[in-house]
Protein backbone atom coordinates (compact mmCIF):
# COMPACT_ATOMS: atom_id res chain seq x y z
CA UNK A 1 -7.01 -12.95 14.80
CA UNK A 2 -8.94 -9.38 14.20
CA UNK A 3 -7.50 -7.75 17.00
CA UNK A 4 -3.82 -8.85 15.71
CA UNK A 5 -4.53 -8.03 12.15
CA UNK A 6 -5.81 -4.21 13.17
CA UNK A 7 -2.60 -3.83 15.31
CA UNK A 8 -0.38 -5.08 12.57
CA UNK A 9 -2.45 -2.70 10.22
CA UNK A 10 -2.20 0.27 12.70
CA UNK A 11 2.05 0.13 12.94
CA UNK A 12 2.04 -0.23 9.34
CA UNK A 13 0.39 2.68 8.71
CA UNK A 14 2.23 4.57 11.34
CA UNK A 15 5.44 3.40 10.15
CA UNK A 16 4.56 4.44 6.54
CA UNK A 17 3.21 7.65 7.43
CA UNK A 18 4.64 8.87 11.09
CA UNK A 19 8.05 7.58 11.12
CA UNK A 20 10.86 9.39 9.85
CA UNK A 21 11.91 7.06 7.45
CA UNK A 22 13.54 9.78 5.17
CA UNK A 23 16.22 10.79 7.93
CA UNK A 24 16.59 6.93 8.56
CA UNK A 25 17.17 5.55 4.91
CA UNK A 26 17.22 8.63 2.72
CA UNK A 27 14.68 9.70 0.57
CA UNK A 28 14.57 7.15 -2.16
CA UNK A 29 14.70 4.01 0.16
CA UNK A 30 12.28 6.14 2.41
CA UNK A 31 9.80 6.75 -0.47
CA UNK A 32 9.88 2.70 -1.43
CA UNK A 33 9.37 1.23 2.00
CA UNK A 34 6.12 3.64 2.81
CA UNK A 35 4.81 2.29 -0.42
CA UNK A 36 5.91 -1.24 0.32
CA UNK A 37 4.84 -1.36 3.78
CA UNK A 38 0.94 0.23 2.77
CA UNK A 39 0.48 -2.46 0.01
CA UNK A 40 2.32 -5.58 1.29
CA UNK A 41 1.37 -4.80 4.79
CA UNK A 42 -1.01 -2.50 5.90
CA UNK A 43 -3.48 -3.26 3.22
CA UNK A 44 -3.87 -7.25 3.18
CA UNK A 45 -4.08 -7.01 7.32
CA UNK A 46 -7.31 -4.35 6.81
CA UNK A 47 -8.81 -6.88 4.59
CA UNK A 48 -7.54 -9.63 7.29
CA UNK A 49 -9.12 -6.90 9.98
CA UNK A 50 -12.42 -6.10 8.40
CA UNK A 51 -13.36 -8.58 5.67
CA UNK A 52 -17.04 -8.06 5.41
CA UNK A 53 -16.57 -4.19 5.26
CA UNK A 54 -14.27 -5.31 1.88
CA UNK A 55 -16.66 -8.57 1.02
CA UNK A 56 -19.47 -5.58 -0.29
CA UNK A 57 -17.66 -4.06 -2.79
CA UNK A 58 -18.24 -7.02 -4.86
CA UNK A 59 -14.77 -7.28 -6.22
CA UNK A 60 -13.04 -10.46 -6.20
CA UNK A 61 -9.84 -11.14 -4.50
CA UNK A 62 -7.98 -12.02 -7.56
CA UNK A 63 -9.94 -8.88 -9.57
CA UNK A 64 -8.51 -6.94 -6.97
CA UNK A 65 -4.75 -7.99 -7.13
CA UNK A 66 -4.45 -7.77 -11.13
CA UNK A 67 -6.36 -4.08 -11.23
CA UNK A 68 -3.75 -3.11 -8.37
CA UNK A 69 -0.58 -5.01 -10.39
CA UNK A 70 -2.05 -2.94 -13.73
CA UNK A 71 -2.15 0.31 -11.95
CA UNK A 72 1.10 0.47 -9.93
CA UNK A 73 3.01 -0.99 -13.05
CA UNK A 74 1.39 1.24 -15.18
CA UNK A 75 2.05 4.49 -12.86
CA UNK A 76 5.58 3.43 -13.35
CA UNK A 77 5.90 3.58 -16.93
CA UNK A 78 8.89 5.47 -17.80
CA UNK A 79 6.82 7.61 -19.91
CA UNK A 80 3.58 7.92 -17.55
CA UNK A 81 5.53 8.60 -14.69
CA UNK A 82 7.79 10.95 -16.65
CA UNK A 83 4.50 13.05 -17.82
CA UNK A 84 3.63 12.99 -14.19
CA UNK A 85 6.93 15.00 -12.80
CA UNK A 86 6.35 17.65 -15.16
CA UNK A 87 3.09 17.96 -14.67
């Protein structure tokens, strides 16, 4: 089960950040899928990978889901995100 969740981890990661997704889907689509592919992928199969490396932060599972849901929701507030461009 670890070795299978580090692979899956690895080619997510590669895929988000090696592959040229931008001259395969365009820069938009690109731009989504890297971010979709690190959270909904990469990220759960690390925790699947090395769960007592992630068991001493001391942050519960469900802790961790709503602080991530709060933060990329917020980051796309119209006016957040909007602030952030012209920054």
């Amino acid at each position: 089960m670890r070795a299978a969740a580090i692979t899956v981890a690895v080619l997510a990661l590669a895929l988000a950040w090696v592959a040229p997704l931008e001259r395969w889907l365009g820069a938009f689509p690109a731009h989504m899928l890297g971010h979709m592919t690190l959270v909904a992928v990469a990220a759960p199969a690390l925790v699947l990978a090395f769960p007592q490396g992630f068991a001493r932060l001391g942050v519960p599972v469900l802790a961790g889901a709503v602080l991530e849901f709060l933060i990329v929701w917020g980051w796309h507030l119209p006016a957040l995100h909007g602030a952030a461009r012209l920054a």
